[in-house]
C-alpha atoms as a PDB file:
ATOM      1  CA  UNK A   1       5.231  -9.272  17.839  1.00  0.00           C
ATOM      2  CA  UNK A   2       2.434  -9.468  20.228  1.00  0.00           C
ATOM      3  CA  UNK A   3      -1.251  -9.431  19.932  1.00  0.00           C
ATOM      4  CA  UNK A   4      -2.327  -6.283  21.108  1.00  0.00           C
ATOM      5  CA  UNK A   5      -5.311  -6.399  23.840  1.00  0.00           C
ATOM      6  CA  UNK A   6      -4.585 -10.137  24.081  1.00  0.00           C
ATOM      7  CA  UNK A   7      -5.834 -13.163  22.253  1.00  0.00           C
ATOM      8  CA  UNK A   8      -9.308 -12.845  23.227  1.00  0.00           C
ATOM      9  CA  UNK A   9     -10.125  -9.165  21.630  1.00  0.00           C
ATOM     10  CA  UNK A  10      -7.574  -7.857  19.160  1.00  0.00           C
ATOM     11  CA  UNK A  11      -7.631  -4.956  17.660  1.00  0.00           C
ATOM     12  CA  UNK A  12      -7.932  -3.475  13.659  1.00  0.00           C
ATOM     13  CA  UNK A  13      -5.712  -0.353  12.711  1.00  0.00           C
ATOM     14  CA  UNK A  14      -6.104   1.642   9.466  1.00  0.00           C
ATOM     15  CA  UNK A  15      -3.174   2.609   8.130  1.00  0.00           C
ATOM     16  CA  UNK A  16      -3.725   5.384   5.756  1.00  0.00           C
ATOM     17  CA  UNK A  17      -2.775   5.042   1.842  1.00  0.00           C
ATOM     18  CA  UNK A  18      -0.744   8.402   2.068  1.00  0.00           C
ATOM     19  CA  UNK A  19       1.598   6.440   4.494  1.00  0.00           C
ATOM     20  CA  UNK A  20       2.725   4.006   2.555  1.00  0.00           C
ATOM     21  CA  UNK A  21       3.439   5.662  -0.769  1.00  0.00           C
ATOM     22  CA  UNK A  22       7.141   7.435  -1.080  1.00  0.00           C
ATOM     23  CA  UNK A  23       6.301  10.967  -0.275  1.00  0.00           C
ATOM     24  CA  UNK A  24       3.067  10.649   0.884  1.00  0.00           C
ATOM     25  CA  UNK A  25       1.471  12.667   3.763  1.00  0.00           C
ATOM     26  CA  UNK A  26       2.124  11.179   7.286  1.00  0.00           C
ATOM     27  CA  UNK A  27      -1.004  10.502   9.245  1.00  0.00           C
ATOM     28  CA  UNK A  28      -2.207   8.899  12.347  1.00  0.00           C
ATOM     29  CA  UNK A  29      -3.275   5.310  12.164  1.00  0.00           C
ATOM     30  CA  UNK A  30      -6.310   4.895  13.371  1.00  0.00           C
ATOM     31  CA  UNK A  31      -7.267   1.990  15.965  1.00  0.00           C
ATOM     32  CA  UNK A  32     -10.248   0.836  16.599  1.00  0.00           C
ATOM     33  CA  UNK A  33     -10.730  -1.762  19.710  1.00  0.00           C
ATOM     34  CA  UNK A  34     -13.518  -3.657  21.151  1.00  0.00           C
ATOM     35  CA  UNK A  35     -15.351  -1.962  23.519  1.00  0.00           C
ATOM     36  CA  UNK A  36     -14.392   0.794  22.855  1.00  0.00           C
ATOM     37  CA  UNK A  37     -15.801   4.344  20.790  1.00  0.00           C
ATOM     38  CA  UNK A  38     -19.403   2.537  20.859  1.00  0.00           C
ATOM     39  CA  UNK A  39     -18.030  -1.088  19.254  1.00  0.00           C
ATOM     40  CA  UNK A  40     -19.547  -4.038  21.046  1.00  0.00           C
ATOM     41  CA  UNK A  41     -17.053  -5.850  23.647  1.00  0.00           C
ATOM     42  CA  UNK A  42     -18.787  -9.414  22.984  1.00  0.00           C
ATOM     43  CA  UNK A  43     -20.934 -11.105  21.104  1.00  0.00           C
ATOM     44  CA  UNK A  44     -20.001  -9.966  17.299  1.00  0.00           C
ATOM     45  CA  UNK A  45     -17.119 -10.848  15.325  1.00  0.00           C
ATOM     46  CA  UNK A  46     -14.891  -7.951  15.631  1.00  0.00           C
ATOM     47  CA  UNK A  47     -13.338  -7.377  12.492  1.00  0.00           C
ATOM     48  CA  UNK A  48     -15.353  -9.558  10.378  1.00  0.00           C
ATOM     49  CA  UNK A  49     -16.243  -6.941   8.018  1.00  0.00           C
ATOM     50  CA  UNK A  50     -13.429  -4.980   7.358  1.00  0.00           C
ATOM     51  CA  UNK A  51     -12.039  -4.107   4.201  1.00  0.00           C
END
């Protein structure tokens, strides 16, 4: 697999719980990429504070 958005910004996607339990509720995973919806393009460390 590839690094999405290349080596320099990556990218974080939420998968939701309901998708990975048997029978669970499909829904979109969300993705959330520098620059992007308001998120800084430089100068932060993208990602550093997920959870």
């Amino acid at each position: 697999m590839g690094m999405p958005y290349g080596p320099g910004l990556g990218a974080l996607y939420a998968l939701p719980m309901s998708n990975t339990v048997v029978g669970g509720t499909v829904a979109p995973v969300t993705a959330y990429k520098p620059g992007t919806g308001g998120l800084p393009n430089v100068g932060t460390r993208f990602g550093a504070q997920a959870r």
